[in-house]
Protein backbone atom coordinates (compact mmCIF):
# COMPACT_ATOMS: atom_id res chain seq x y z
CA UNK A 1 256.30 91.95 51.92
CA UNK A 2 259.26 94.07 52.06
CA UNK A 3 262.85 92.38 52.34
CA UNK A 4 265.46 93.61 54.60
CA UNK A 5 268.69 92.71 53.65
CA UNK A 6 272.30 93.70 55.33
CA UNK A 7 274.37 96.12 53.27
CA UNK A 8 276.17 93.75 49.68
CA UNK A 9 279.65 92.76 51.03
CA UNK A 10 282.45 94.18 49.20
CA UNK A 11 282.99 92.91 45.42
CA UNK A 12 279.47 91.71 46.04
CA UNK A 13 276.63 93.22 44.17
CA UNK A 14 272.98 92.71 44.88
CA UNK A 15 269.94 93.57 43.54
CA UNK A 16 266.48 93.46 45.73
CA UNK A 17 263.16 93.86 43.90
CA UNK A 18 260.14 94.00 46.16
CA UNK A 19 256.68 94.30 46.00
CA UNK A 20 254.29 95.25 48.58
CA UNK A 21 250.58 95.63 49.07
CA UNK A 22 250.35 99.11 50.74
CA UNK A 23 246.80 101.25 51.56
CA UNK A 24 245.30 99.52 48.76
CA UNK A 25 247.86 99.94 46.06
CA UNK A 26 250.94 97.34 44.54
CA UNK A 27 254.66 98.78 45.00
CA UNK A 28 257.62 97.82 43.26
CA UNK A 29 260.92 98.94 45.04
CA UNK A 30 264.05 98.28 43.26
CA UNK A 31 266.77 98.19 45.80
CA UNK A 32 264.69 99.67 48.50
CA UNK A 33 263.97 102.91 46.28
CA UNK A 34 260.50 103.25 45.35
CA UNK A 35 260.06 101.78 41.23
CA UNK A 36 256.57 102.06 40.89
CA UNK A 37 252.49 102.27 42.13
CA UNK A 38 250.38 99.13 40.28
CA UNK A 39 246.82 98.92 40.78
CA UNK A 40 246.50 95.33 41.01
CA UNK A 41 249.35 92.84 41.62
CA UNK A 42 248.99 91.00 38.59
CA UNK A 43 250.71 94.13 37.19
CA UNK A 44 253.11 94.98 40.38
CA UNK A 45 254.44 91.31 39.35
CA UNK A 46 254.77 91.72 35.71
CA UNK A 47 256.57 95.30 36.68
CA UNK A 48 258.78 93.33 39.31
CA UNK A 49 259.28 90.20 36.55
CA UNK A 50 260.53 92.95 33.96
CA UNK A 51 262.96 94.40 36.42
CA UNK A 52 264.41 91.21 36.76
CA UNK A 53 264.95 90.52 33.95
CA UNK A 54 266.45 94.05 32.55
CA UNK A 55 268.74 93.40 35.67
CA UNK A 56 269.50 89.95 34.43
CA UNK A 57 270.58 90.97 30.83
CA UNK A 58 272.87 93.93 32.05
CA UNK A 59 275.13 91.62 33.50
């Protein structure tokens, strides 16, 4: 499922990680820019979990 979200208010940064099941293959977005094509989502999640957490520890 892909998230929409309004444009980050100012001072306001956000990040959006997605992942979505499309014509038979898992893909991560990372701020609506396509991340990555997983084969199954086990691995789409672990990809998506990873972002995260990079994200996470930059801040």
């Amino acid at each position: 499922m892909i998230e929409h979200l309004p444009p980050p208010t100012r001072g306001c940064e956000r990040t959006s990680i997605s992942v979505a099941l499309r014509r038979g293959v898992w893909q991560v977005l990372l701020n609506r820019v396509f991340y990555g094509d997983y084969l199954n989502q086990q691995d789409a999640l672990a990809a998506a979990r990873g972002l995260a957490t990079a994200r996470s520890e930059m801040s």
